[in-house]
PDB file of N, CA and C in Angstrom:
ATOM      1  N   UNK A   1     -17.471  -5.868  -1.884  1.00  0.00           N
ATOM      2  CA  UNK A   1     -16.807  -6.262  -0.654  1.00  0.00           C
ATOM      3  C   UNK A   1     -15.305  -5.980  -0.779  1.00  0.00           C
ATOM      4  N   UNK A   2     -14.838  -5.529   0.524  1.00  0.00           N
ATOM      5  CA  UNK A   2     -13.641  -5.103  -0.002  1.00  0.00           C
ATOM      6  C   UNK A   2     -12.456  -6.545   0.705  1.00  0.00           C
ATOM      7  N   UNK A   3     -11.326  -6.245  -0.157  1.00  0.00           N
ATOM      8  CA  UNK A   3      -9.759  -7.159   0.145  1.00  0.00           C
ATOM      9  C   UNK A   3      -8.880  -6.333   0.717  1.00  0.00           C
ATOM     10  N   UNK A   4      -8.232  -7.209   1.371  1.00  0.00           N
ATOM     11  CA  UNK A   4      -7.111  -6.557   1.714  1.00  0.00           C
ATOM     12  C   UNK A   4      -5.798  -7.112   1.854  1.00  0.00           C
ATOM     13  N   UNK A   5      -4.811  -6.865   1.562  1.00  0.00           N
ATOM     14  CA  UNK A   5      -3.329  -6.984   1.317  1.00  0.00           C
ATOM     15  C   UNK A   5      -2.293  -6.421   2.173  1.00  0.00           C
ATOM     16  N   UNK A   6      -1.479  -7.152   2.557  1.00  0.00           N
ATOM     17  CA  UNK A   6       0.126  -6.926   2.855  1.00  0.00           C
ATOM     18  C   UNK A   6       1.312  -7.438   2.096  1.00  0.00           C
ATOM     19  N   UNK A   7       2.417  -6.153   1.872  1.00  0.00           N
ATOM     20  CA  UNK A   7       3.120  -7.045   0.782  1.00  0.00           C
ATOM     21  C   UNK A   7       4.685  -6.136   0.854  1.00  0.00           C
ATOM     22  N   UNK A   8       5.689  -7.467   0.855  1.00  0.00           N
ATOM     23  CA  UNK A   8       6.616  -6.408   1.700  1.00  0.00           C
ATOM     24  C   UNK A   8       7.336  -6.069   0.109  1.00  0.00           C
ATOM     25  N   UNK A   9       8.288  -5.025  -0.055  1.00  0.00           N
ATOM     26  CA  UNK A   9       8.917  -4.998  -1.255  1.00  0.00           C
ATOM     27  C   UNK A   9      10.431  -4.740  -0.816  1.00  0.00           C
ATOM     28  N   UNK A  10      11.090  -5.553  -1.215  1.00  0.00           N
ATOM     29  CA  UNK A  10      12.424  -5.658  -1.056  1.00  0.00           C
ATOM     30  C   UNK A  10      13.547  -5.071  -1.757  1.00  0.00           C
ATOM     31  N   UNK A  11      12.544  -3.839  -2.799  1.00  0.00           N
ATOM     32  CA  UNK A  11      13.973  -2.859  -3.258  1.00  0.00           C
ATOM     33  C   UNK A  11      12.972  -1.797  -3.176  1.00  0.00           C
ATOM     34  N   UNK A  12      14.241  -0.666  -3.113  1.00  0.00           N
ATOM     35  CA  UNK A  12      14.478   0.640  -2.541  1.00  0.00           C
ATOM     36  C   UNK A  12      13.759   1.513  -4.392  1.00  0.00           C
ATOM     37  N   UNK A  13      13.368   2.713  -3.574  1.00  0.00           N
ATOM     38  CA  UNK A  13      12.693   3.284  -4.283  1.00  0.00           C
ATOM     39  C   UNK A  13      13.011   3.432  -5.585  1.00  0.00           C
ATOM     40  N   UNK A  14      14.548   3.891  -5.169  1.00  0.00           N
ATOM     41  CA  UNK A  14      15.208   4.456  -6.703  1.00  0.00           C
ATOM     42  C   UNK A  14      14.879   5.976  -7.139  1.00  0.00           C
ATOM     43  N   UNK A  15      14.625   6.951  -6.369  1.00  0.00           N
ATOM     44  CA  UNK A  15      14.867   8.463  -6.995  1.00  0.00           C
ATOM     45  C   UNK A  15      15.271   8.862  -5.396  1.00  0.00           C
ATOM     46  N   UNK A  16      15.341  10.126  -5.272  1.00  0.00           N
ATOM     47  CA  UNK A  16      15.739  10.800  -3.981  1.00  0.00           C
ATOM     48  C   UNK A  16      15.052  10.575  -2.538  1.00  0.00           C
ATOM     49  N   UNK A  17      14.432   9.519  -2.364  1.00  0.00           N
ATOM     50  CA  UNK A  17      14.134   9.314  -0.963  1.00  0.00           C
ATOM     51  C   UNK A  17      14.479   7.817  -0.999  1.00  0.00           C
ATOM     52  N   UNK A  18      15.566   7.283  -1.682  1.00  0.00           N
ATOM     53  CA  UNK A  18      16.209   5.818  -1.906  1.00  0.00           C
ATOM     54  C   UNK A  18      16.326   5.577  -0.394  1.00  0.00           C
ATOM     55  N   UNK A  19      17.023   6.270   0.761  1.00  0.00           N
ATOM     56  CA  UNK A  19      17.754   5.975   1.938  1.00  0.00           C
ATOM     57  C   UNK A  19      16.379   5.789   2.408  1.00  0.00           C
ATOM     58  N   UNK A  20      15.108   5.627   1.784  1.00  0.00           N
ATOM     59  CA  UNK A  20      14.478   5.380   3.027  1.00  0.00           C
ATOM     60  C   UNK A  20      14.039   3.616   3.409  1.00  0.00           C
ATOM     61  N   UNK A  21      14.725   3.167   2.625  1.00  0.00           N
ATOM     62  CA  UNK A  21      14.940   2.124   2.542  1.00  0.00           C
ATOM     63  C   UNK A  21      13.701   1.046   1.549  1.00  0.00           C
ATOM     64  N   UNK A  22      13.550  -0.394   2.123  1.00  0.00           N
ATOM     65  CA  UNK A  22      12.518  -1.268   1.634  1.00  0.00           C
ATOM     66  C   UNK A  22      11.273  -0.554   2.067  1.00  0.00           C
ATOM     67  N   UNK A  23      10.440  -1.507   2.134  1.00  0.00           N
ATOM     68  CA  UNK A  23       8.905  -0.868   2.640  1.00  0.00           C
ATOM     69  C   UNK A  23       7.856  -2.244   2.090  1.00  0.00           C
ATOM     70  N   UNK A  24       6.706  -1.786   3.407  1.00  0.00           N
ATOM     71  CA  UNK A  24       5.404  -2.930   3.755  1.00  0.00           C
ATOM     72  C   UNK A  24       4.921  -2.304   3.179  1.00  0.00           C
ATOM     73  N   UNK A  25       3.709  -2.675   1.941  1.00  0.00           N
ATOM     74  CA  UNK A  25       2.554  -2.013   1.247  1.00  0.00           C
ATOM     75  C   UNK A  25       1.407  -2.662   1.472  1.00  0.00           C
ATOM     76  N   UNK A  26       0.239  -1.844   1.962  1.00  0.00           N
ATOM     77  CA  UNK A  26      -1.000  -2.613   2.644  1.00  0.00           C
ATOM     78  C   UNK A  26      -2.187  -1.853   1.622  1.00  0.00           C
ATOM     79  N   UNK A  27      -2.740  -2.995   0.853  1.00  0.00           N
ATOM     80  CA  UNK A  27      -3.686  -2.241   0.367  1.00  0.00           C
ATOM     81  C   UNK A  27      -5.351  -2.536   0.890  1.00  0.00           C
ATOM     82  N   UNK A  28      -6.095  -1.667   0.615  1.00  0.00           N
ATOM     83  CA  UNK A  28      -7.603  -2.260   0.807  1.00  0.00           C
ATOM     84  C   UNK A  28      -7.991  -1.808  -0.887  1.00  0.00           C
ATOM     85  N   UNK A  29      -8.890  -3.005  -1.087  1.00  0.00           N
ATOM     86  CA  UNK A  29      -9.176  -2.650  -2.770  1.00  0.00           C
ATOM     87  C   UNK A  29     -10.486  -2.781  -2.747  1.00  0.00           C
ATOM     88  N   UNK A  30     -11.362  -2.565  -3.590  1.00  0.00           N
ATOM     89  CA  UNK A  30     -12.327  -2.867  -4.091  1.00  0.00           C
ATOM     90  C   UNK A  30     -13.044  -4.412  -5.041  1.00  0.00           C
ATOM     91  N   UNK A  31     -13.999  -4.925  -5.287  1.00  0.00           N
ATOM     92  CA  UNK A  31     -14.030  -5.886  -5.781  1.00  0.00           C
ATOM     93  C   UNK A  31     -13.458  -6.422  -7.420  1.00  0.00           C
ATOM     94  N   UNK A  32     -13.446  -4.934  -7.818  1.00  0.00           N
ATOM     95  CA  UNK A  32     -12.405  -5.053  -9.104  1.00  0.00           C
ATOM     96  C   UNK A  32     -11.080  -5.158  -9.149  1.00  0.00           C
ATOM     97  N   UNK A  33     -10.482  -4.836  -7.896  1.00  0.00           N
ATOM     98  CA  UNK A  33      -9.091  -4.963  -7.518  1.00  0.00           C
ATOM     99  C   UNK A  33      -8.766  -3.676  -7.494  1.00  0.00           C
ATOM    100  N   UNK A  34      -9.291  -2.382  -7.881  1.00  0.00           N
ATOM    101  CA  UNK A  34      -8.694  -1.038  -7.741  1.00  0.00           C
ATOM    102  C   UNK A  34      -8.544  -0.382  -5.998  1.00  0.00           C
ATOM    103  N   UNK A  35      -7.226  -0.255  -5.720  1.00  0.00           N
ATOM    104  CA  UNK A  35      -7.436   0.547  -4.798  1.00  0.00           C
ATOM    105  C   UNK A  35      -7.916   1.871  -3.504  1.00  0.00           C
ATOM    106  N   UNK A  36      -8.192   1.557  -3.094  1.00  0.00           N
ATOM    107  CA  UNK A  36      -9.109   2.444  -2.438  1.00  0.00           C
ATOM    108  C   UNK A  36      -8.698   3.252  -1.239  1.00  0.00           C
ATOM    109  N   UNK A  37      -7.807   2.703  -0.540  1.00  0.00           N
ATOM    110  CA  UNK A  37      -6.700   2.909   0.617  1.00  0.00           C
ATOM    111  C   UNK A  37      -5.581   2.128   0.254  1.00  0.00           C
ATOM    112  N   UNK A  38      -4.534   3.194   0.931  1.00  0.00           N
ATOM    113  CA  UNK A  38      -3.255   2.280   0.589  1.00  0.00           C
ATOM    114  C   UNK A  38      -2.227   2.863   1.992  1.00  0.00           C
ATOM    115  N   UNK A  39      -1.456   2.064   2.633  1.00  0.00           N
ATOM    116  CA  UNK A  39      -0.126   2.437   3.539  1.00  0.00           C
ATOM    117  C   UNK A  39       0.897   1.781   2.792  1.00  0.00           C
ATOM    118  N   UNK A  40       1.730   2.540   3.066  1.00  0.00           N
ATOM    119  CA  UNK A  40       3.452   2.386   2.690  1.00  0.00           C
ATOM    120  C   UNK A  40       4.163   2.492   3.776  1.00  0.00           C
ATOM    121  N   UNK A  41       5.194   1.733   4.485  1.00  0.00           N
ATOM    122  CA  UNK A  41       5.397   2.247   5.479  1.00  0.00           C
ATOM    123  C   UNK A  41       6.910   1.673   5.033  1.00  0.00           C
ATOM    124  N   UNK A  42       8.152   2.453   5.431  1.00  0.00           N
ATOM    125  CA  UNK A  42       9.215   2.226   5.183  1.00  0.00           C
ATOM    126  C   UNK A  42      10.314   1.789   6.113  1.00  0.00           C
ATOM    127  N   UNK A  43      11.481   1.051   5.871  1.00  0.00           N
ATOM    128  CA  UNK A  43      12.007   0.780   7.075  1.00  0.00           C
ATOM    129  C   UNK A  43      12.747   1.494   7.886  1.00  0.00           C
ATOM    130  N   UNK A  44      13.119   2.284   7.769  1.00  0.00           N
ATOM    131  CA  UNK A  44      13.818   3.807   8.085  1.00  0.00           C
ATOM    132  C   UNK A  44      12.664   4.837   8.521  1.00  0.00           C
ATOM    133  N   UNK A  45      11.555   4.653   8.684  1.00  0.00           N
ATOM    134  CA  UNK A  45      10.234   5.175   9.982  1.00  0.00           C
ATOM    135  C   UNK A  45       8.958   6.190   8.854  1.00  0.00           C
ATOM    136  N   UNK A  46       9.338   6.520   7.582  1.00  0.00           N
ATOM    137  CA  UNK A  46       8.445   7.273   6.900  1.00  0.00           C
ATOM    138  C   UNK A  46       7.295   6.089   6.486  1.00  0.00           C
ATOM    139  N   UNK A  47       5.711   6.876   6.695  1.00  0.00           N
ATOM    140  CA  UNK A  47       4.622   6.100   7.061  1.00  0.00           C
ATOM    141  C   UNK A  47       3.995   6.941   6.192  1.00  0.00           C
ATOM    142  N   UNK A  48       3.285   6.591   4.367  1.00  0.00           N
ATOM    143  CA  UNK A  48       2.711   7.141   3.406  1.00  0.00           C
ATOM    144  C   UNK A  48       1.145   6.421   3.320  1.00  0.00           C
ATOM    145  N   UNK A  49       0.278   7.702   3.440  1.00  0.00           N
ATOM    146  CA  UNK A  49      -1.313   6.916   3.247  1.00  0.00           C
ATOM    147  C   UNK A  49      -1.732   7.662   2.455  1.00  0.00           C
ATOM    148  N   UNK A  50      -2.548   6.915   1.462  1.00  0.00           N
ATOM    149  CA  UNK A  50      -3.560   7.566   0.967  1.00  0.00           C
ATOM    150  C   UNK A  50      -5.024   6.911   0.516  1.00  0.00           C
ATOM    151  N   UNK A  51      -5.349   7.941   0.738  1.00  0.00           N
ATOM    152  CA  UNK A  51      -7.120   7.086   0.114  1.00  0.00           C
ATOM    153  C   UNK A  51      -8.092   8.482  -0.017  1.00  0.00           C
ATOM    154  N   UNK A  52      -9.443   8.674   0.386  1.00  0.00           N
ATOM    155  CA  UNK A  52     -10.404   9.362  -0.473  1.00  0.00           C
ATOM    156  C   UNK A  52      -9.617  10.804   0.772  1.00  0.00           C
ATOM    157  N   UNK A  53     -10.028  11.826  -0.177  1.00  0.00           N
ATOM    158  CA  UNK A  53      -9.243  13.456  -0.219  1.00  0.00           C
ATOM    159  C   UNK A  53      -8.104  13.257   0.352  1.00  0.00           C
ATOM    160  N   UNK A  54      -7.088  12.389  -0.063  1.00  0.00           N
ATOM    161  CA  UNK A  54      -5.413  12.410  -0.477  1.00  0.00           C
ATOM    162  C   UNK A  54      -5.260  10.911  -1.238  1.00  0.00           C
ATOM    163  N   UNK A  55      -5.156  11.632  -2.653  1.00  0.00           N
ATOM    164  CA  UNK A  55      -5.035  10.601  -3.565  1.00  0.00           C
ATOM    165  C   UNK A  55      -3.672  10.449  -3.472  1.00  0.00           C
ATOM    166  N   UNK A  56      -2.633  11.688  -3.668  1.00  0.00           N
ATOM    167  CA  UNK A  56      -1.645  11.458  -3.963  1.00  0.00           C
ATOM    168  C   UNK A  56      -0.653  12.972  -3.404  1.00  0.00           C
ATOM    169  N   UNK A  57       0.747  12.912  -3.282  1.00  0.00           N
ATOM    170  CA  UNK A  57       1.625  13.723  -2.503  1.00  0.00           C
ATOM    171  C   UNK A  57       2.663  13.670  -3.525  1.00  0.00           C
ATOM    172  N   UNK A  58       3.870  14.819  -2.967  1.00  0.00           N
ATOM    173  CA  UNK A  58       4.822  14.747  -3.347  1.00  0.00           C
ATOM    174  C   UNK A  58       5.750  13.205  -3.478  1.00  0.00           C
ATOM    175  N   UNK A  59       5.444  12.651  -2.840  1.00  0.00           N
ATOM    176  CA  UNK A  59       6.111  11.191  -2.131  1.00  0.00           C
ATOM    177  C   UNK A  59       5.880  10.420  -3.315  1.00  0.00           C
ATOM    178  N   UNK A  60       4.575  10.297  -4.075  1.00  0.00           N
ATOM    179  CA  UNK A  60       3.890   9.254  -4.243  1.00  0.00           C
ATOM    180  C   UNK A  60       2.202   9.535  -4.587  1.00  0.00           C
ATOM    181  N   UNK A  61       1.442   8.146  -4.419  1.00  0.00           N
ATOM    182  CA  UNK A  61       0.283   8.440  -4.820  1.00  0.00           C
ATOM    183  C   UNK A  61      -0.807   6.699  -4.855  1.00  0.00           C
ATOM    184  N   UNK A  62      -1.909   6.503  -4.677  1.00  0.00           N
ATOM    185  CA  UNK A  62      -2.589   5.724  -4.682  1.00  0.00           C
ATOM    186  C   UNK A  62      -2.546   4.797  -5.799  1.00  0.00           C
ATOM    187  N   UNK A  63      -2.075   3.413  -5.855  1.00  0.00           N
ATOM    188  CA  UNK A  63      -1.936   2.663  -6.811  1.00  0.00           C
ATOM    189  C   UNK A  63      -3.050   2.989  -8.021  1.00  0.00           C
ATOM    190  N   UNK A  64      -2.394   3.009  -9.278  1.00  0.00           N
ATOM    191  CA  UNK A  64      -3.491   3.360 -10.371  1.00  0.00           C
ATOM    192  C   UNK A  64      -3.656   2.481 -11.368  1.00  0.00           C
ATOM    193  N   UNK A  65      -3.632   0.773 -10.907  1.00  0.00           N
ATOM    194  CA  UNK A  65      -3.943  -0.520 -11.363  1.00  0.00           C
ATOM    195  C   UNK A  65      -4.759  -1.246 -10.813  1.00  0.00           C
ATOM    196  N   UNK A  66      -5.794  -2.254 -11.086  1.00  0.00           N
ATOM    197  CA  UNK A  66      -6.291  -2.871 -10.688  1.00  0.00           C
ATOM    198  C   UNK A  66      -5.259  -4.227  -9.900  1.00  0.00           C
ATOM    199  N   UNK A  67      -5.407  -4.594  -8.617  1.00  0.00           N
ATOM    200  CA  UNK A  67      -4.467  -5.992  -8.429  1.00  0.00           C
ATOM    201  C   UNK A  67      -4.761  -7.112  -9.131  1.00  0.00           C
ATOM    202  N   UNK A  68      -5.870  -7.057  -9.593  1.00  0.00           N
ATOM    203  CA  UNK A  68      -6.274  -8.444 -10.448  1.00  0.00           C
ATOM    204  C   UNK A  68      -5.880  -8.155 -11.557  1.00  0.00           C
ATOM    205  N   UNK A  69      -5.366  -6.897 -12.390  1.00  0.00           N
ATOM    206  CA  UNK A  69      -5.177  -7.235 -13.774  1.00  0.00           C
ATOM    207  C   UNK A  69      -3.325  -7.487 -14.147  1.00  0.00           C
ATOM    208  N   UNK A  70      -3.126  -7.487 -12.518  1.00  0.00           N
ATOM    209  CA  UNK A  70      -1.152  -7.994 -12.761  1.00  0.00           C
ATOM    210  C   UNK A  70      -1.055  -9.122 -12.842  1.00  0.00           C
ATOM    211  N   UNK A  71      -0.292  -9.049 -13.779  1.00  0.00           N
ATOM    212  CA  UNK A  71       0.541 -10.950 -13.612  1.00  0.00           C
ATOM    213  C   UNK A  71       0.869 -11.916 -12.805  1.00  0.00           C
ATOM    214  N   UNK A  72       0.318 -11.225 -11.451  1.00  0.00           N
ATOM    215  CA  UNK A  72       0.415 -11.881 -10.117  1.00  0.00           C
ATOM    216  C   UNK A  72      -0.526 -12.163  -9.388  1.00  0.00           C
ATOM    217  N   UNK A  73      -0.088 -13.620  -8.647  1.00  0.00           N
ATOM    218  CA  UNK A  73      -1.513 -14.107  -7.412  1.00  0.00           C
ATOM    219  C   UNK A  73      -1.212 -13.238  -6.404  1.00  0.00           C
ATOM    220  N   UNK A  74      -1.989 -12.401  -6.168  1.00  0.00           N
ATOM    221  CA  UNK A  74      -2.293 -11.918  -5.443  1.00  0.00           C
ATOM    222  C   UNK A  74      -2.800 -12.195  -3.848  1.00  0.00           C
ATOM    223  N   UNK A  75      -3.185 -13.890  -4.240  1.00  0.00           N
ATOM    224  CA  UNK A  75      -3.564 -14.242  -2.768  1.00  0.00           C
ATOM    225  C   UNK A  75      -2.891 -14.554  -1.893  1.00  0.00           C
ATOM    226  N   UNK A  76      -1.835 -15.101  -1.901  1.00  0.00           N
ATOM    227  CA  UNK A  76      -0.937 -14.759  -0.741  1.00  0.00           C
ATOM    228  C   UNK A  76      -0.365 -13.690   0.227  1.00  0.00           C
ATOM    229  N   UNK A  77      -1.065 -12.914  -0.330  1.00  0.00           N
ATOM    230  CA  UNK A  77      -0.703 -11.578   0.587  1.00  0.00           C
ATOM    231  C   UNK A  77      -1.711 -11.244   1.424  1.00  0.00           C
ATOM    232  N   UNK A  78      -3.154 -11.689   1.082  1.00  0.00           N
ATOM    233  CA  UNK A  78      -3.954 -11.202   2.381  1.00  0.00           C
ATOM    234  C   UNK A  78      -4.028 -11.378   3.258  1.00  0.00           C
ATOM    235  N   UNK A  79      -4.702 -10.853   3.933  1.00  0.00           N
ATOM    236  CA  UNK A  79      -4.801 -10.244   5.097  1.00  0.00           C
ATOM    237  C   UNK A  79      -6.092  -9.894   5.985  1.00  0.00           C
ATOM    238  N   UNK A  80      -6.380  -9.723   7.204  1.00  0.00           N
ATOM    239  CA  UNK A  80      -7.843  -9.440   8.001  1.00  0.00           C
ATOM    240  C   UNK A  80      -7.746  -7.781   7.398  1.00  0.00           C
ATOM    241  N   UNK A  81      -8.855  -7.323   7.246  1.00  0.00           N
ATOM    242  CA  UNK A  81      -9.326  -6.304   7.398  1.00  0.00           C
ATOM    243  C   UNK A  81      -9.130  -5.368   9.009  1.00  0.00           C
ATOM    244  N   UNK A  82      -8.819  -6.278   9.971  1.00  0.00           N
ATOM    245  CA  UNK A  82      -7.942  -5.356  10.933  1.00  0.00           C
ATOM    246  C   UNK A  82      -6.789  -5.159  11.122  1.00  0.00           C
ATOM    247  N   UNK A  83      -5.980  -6.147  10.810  1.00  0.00           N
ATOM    248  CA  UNK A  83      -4.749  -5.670  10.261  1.00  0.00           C
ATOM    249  C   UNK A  83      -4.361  -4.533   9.254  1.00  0.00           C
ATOM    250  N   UNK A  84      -5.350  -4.414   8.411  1.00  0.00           N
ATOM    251  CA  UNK A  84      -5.002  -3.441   7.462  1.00  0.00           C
ATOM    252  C   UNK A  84      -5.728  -1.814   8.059  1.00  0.00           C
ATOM    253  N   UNK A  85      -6.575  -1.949   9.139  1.00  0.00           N
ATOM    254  CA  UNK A  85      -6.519  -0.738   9.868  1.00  0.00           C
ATOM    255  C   UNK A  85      -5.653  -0.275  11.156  1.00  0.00           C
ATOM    256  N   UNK A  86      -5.176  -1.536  11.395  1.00  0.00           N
ATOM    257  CA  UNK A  86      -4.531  -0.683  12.039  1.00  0.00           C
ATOM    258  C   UNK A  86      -2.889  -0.112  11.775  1.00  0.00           C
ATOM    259  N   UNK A  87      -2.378  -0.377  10.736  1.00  0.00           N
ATOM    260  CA  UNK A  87      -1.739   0.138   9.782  1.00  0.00           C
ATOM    261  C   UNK A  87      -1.970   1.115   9.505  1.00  0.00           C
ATOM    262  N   UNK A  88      -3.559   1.682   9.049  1.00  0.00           N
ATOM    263  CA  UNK A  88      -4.304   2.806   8.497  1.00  0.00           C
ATOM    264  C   UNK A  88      -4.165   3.869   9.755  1.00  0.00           C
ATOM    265  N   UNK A  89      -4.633   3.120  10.630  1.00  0.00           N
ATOM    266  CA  UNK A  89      -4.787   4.266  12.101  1.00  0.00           C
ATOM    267  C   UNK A  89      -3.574   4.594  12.490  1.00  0.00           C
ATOM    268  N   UNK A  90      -2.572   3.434  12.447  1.00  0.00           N
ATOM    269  CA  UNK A  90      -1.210   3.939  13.340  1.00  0.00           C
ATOM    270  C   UNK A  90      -0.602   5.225  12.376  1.00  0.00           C
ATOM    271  N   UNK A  91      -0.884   5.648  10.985  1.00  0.00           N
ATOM    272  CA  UNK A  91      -0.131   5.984  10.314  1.00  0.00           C
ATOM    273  C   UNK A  91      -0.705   7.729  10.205  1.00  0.00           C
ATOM    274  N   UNK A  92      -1.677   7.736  11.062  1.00  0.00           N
ATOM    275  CA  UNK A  92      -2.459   9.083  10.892  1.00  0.00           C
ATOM    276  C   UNK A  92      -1.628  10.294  10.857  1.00  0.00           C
TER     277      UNK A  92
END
């Protein structure tokens, strides 16, 4: 069954697309916590997805951790499963 997450991050990338500011990260995971879909969406308008045939881009790339094996609760960040599509859809 899958989870899903919203989670805002409050610092900037740190290599050459820094100006694009903070950014919302929405994941859908799997029951092990590995990701499966992911949006990035930044505050300055760049909108990064990936999931099955686009793992990963110049930009970036599909989280390659489980959420359950970080040092963090994780449950405060979820979320409906429609919220996290339509994130997915707006970002096509």
């Amino acid at each position: 069954m899958a989870r899903f997450y919203r989670r805002r991050w409050d610092e900037t990338r740190g290599d050459e697309f820094d100006a694009w500011g903070r950014s919302v990260w929405y994941f859908e995971v799997h029951d092990d916590g590995w990701p499966v879909r992911q949006v990035v969406v930044y505050d300055s308008g760049p909108v990064l997805r990936y999931g099955p045939g686009r793992n990963e881009d110049q930009f970036g790339g599909l989280g390659q951790v489980s959420l359950d094996d970080l040092d963090e609760d994780w449950s405060r960040f979820v979320i409906a499963g429609a919220t996290f599509e339509d994130a997915w859809n707006s970002a096509g």
